[in-house]
N, C-alpha and C. Protein backbone atom coordinates (compact mmCIF):
# COMPACT_ATOMS: atom_id res chain seq x y z
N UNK A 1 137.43 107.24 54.81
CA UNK A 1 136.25 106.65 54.23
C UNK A 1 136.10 105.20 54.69
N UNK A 2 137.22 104.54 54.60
CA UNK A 2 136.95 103.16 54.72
C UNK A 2 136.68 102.71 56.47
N UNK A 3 136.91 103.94 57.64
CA UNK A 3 136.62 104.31 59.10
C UNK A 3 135.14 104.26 58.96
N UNK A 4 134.38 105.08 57.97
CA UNK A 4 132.99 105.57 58.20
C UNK A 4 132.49 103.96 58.14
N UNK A 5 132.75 103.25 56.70
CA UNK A 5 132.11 102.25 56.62
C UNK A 5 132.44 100.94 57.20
N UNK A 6 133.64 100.99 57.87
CA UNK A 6 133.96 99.64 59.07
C UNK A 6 132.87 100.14 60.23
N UNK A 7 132.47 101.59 60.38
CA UNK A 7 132.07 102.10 61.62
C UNK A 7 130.53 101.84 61.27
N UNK A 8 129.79 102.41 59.89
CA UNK A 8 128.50 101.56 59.19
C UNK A 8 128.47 100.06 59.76
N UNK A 9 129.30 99.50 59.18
CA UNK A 9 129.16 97.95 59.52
C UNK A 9 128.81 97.27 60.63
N UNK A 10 129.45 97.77 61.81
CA UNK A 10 129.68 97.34 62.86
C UNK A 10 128.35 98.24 63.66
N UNK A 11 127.76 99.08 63.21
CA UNK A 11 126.34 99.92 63.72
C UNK A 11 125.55 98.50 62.88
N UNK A 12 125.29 98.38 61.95
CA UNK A 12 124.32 97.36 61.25
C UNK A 12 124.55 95.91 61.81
N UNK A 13 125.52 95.23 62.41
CA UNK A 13 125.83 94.29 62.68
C UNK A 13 124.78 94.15 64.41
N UNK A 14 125.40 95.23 64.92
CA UNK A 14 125.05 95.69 66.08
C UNK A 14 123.41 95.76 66.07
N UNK A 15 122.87 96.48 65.71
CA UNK A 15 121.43 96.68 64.90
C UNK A 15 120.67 95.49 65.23
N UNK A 16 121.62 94.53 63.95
CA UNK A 16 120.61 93.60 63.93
C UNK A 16 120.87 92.01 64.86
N UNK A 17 121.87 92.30 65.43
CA UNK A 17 122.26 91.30 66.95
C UNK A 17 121.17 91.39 67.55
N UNK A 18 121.08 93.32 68.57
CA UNK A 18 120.15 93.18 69.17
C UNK A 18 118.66 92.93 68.56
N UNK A 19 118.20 93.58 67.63
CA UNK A 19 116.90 93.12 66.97
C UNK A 19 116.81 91.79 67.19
N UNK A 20 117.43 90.50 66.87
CA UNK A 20 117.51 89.51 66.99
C UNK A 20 117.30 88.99 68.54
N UNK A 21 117.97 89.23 68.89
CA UNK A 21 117.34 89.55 70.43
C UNK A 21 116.52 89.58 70.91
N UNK A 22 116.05 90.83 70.24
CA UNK A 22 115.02 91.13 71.16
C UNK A 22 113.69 90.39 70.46
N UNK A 23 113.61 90.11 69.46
CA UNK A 23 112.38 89.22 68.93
C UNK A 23 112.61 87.53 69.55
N UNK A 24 113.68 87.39 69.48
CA UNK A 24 113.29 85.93 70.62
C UNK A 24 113.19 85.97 72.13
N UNK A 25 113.07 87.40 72.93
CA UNK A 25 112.75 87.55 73.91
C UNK A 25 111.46 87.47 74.24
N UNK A 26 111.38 87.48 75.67
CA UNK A 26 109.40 87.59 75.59
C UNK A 26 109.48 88.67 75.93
N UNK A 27 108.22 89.55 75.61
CA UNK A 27 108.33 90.92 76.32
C UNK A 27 108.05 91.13 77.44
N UNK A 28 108.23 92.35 77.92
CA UNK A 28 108.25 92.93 79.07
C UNK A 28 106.85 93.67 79.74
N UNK A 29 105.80 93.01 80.23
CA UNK A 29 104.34 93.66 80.74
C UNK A 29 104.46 94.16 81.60
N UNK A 30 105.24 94.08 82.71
CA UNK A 30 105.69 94.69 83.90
C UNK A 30 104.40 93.67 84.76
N UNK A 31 104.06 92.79 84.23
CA UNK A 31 102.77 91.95 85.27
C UNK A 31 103.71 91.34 85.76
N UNK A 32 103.34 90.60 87.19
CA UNK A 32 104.13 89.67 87.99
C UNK A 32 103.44 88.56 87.46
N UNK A 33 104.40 87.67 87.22
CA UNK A 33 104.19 86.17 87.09
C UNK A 33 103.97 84.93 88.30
N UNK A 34 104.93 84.83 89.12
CA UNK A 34 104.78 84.26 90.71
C UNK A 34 103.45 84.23 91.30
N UNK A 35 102.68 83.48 91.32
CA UNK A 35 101.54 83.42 91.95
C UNK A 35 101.66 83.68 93.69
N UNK A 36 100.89 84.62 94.47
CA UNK A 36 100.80 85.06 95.65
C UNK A 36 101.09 83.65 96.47
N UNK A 37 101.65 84.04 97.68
CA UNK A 37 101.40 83.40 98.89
C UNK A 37 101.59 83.64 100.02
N UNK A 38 101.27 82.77 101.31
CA UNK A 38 100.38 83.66 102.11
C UNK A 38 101.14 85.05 102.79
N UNK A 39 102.79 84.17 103.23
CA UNK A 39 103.81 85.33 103.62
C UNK A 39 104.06 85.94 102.37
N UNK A 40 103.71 86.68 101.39
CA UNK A 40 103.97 87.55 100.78
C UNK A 40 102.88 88.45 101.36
N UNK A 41 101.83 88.54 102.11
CA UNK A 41 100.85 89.70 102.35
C UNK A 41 101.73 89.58 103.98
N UNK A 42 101.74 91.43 103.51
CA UNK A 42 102.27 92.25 104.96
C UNK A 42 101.14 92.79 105.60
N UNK A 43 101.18 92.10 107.12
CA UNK A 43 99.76 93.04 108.19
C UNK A 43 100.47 93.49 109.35
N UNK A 44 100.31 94.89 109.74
CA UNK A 44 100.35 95.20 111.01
C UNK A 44 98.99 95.45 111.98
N UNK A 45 99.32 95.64 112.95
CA UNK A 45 98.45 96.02 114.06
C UNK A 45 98.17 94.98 114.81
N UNK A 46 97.87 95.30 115.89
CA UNK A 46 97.33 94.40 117.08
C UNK A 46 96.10 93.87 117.03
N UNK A 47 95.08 92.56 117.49
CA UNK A 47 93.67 92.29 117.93
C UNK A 47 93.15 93.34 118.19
N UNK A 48 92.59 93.39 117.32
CA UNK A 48 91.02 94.19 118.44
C UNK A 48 91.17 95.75 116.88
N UNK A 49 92.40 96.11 116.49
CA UNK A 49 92.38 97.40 115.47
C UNK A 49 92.28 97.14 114.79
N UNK A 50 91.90 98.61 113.44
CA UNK A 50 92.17 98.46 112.44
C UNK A 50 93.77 98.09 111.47
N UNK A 51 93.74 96.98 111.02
CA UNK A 51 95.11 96.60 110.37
C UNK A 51 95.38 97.57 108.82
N UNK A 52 97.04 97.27 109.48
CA UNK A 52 97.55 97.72 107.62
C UNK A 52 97.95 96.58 107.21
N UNK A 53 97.52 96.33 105.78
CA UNK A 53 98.09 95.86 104.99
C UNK A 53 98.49 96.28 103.73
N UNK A 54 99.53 95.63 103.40
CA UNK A 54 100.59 95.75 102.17
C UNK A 54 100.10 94.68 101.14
N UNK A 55 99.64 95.10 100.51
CA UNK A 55 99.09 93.91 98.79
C UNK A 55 100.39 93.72 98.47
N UNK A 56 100.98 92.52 98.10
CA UNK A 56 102.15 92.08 97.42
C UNK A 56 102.48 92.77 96.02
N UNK A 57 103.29 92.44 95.02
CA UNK A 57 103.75 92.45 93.46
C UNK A 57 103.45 90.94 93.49
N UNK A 58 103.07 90.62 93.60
CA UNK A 58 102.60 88.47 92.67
C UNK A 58 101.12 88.84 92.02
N UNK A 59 100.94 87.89 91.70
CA UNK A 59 99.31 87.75 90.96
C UNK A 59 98.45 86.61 91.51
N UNK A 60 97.87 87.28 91.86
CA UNK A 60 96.52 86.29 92.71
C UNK A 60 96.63 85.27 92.47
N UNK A 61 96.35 84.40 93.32
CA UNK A 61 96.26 82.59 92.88
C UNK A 61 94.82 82.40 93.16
N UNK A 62 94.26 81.61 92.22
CA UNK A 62 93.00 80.98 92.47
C UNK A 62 92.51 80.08 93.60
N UNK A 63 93.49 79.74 94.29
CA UNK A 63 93.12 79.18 95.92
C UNK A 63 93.12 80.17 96.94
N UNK A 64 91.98 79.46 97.77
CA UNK A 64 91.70 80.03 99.14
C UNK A 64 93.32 79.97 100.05
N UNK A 65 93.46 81.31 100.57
CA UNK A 65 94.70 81.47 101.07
C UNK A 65 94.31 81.87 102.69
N UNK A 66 94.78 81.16 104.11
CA UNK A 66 94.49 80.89 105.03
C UNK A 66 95.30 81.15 105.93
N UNK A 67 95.75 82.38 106.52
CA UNK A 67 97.13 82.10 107.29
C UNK A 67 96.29 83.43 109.01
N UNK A 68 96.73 82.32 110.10
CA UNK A 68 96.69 82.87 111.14
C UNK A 68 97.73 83.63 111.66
N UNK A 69 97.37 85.12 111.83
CA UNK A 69 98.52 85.88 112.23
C UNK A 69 98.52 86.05 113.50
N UNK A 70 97.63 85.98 114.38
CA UNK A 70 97.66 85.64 116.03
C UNK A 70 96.71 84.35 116.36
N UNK A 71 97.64 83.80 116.48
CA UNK A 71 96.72 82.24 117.27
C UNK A 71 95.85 82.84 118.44
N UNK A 72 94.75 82.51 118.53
CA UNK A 72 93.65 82.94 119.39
C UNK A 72 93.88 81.63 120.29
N UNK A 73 93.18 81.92 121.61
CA UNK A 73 93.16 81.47 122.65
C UNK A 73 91.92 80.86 123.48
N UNK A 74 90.65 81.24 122.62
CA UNK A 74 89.53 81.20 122.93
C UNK A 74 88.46 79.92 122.09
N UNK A 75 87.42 79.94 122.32
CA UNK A 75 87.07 78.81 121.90
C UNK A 75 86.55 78.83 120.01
N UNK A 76 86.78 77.54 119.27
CA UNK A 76 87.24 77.44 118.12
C UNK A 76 85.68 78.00 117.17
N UNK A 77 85.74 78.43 115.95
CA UNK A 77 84.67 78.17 114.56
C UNK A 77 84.37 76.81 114.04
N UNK A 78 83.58 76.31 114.45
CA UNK A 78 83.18 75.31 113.67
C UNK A 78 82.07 75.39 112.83
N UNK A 79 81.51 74.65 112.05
CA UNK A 79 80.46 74.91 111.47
C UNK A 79 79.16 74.28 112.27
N UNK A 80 78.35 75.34 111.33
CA UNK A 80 77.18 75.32 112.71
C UNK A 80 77.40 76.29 113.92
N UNK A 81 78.41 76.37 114.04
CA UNK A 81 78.76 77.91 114.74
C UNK A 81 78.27 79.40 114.67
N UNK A 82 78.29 80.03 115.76
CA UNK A 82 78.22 81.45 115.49
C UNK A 82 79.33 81.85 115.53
N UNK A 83 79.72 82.83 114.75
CA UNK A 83 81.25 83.81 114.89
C UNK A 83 81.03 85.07 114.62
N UNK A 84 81.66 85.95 116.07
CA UNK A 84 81.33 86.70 116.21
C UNK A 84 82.37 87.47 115.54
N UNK A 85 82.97 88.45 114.28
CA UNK A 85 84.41 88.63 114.06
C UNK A 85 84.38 90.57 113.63
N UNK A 86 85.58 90.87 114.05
CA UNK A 86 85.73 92.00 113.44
C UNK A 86 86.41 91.98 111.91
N UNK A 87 86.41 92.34 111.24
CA UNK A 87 86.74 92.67 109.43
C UNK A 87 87.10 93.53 109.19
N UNK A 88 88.45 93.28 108.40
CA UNK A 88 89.01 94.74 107.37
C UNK A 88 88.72 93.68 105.90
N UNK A 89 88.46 94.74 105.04
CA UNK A 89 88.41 94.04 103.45
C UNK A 89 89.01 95.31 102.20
N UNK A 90 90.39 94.79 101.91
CA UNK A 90 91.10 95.20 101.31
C UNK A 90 90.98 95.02 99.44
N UNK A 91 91.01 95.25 98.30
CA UNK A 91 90.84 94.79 97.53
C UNK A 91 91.99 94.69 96.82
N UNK A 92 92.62 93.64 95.92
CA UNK A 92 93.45 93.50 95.92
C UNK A 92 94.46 94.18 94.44
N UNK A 93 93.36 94.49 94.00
CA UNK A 93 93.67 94.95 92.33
C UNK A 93 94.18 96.62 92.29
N UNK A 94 93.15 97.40 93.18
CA UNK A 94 93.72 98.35 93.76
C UNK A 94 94.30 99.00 95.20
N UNK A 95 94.23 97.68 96.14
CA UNK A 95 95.21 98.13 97.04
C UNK A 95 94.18 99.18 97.79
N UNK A 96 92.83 99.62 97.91
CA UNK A 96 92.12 99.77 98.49
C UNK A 96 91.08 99.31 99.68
N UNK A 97 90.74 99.97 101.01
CA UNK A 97 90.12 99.50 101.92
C UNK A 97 88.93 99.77 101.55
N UNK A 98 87.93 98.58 101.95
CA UNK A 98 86.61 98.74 100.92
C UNK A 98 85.23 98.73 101.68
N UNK A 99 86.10 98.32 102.63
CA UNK A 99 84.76 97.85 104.37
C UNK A 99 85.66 97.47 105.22
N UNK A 100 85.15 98.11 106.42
CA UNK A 100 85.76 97.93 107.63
C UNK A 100 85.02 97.71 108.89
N UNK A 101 84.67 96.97 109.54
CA UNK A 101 84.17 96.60 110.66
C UNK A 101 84.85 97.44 112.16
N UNK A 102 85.85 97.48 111.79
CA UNK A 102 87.18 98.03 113.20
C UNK A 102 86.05 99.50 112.89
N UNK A 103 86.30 100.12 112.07
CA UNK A 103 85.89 101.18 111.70
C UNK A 103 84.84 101.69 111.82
N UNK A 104 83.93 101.05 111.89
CA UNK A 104 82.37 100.73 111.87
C UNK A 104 82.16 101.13 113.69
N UNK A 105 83.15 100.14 114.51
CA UNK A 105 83.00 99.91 115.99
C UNK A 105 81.79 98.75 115.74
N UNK A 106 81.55 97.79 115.32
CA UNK A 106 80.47 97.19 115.31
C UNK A 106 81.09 95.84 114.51
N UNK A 107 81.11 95.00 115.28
CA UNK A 107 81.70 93.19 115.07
C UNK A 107 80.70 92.67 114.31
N UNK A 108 81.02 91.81 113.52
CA UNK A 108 79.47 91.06 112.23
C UNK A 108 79.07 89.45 112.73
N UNK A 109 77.85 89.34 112.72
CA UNK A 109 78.31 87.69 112.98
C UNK A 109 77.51 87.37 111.95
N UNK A 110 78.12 86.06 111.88
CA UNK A 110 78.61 85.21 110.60
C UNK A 110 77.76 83.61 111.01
N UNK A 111 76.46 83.66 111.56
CA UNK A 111 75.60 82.28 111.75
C UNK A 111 75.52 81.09 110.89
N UNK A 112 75.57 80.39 111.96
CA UNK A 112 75.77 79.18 110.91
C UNK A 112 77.34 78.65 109.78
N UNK A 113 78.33 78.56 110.44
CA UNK A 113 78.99 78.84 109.51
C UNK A 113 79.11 77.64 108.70
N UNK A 114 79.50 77.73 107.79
CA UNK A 114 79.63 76.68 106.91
C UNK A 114 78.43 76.78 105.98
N UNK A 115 77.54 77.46 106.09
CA UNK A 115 76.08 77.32 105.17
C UNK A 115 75.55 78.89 105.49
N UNK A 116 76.65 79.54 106.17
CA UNK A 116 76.07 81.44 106.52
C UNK A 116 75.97 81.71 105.12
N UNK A 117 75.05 83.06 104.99
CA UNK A 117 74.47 83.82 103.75
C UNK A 117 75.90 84.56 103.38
N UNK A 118 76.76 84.14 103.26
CA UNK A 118 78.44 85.01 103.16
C UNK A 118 79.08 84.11 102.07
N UNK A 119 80.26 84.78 101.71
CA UNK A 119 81.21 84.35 100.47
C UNK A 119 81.52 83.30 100.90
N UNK A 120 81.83 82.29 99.89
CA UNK A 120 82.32 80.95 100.16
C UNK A 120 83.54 81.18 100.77
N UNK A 121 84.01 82.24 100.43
CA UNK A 121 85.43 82.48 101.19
C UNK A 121 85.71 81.95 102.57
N UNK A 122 84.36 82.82 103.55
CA UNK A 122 84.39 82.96 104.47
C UNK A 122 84.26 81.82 105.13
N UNK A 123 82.79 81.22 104.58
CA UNK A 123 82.64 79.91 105.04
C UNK A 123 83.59 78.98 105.02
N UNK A 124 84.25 79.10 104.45
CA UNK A 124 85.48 77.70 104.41
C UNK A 124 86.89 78.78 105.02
N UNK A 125 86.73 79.73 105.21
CA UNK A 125 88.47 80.27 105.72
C UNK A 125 87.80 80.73 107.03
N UNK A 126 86.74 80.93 107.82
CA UNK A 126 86.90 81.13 109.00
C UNK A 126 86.71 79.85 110.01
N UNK A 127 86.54 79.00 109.37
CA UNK A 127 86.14 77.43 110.27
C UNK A 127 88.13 77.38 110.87
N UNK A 128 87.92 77.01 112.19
CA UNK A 128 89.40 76.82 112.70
C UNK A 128 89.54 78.06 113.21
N UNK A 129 89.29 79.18 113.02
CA UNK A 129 89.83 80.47 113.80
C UNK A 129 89.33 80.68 115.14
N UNK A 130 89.91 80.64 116.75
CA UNK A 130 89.50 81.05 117.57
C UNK A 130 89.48 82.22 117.93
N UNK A 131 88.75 82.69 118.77
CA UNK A 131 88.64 83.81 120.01
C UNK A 131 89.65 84.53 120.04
N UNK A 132 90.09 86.01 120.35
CA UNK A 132 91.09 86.57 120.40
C UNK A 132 92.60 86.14 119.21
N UNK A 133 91.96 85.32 117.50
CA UNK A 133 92.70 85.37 116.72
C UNK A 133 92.27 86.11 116.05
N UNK A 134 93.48 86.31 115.14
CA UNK A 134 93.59 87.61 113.94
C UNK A 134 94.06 86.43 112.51
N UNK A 135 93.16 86.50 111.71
CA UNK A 135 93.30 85.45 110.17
C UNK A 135 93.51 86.47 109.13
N UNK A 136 94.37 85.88 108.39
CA UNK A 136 94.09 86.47 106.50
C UNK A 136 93.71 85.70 105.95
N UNK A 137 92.49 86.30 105.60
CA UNK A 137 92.13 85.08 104.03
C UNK A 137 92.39 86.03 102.75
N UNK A 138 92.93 85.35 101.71
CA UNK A 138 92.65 85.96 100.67
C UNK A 138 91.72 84.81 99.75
N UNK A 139 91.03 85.99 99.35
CA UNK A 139 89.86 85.25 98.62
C UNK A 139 89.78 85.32 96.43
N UNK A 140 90.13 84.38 96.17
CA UNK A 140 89.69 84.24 95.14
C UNK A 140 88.18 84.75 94.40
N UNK A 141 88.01 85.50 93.30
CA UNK A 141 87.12 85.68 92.97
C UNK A 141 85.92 84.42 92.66
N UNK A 142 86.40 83.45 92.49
CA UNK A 142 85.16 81.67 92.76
C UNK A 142 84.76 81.94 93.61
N UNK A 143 85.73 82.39 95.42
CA UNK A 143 84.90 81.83 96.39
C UNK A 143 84.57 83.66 96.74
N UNK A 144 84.90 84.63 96.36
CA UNK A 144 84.30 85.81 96.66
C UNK A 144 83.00 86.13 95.84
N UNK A 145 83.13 87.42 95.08
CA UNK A 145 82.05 88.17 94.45
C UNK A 145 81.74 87.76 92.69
N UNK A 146 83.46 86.49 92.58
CA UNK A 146 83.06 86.33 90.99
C UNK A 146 82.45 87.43 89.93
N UNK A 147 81.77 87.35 89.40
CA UNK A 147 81.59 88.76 88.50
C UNK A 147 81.14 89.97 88.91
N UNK A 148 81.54 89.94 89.77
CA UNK A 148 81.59 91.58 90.85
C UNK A 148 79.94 91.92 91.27
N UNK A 149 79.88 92.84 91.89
CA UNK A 149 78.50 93.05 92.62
C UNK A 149 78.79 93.31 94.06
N UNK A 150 77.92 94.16 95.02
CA UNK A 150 78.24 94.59 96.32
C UNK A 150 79.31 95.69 95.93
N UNK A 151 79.76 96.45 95.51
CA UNK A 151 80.18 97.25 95.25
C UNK A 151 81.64 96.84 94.72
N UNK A 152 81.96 95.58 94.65
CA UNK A 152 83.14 94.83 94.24
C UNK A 152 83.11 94.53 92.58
N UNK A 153 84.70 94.77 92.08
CA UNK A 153 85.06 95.12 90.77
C UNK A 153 84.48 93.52 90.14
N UNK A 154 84.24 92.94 89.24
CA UNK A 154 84.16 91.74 88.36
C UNK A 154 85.80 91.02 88.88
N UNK A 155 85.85 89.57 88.56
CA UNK A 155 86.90 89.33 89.31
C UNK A 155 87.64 89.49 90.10
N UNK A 156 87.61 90.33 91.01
CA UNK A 156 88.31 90.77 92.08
C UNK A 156 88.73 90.15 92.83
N UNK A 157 89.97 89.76 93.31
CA UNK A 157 90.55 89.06 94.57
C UNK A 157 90.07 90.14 95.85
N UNK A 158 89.78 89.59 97.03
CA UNK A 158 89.61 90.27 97.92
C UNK A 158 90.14 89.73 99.60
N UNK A 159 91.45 90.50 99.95
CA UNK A 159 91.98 90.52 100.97
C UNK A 159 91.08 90.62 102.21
N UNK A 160 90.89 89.89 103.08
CA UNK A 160 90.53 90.24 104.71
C UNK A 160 91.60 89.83 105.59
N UNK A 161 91.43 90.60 106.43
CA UNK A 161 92.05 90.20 107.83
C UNK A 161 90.76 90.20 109.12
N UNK A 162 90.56 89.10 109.35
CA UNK A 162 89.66 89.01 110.42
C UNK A 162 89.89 88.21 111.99
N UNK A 163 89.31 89.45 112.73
CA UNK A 163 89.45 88.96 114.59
C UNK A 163 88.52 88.09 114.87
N UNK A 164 88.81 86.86 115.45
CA UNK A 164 88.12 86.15 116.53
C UNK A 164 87.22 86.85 117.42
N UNK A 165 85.97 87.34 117.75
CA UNK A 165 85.50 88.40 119.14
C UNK A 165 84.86 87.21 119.94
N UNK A 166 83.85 86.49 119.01
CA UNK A 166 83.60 85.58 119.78
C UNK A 166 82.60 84.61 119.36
N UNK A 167 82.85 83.16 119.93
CA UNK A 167 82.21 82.22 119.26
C UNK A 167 81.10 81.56 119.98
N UNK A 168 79.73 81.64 119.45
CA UNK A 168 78.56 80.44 120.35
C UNK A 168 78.25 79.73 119.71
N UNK A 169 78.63 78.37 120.40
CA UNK A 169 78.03 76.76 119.91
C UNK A 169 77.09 76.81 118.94
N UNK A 170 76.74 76.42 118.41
CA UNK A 170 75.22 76.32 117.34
C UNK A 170 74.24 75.37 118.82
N UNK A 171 72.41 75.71 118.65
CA UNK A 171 71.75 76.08 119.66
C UNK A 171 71.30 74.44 119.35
């Protein structure tokens, strides 16, 4: 008898350790905390294809994210520029391809940059990209679609990877 209730005791003791515990823990959402950056997004493929990419486990950061994955060789985006570019657009919430230019066979240009009819994204993450480069921007929902529209979710971060094809001076 006096086994059962040393063995009671030590279950209730136990009990309420962990309970204790676990109420000054924070819980567990399974959300990532770490805000994204830029080497956390995985791209394969060469200029000129359609790319894979890998969406990270972090959580979007509210800045424009800018990283050249092939330095181009050709002449630069400036604003006031034409850019001539191929586009993949990934979304980032579900890890879905949402538009594709490679895909399309048909390059977009992007006039005027800096003041083009396009996401702020673009305008400010394709200035600096040359000719025969390959860029990631990830785009914050401020400088993307903000409360969704174009077939894009309400807040949505939205991944591109975009080619350099080709750039003319502004006229």
């Amino acid at each position: 008898m006096r086994n059962v209730l040393l063995i009671a005791s030590l279950a209730l003791v136990a009990a309420t350790g962990l309970a204790g515990c676990g109420s000054s823990a924070q819980p567990s959402t399974g959300a990532p905390t770490a805000p994204c950056k830029a080497d956390d997004f995985k791209v394969t493929g060469d200029f000129g294809s359609a790319p894979k990419v890998e969406i990270p486990a972090c959580k979007p950061t509210d800045e424009l994210i800018v990283k050249d994955l092939v330095q181009g060789t050709g002449a630069e985006v400036k604003a006031g520029t034409t850019a001539t570019v191929n586009y993949q657009l990934t979304t980032f919430s579900d890890k879905k391809v949402l538009d594709s230019s490679f895909e399309r066979g048909e390059p977009f240009d992007v006039e005027n940059v800096g003041s083009a009819p396009v996401i702020d994204g673009w305008n400010e993450g394709i200035v600096g990209l040359k000719e025969k480069g390959r860029r990631l921007l990830v785009v914050p929902p401020a400088k993307g679609y903000g409360q969704g529209g174009q077939g894009i979710k309400p807040n949505e971060t939205l991944v591109f990877v975009i080619d350099g094809v080709k750039v003319t001076p502004a006229a």
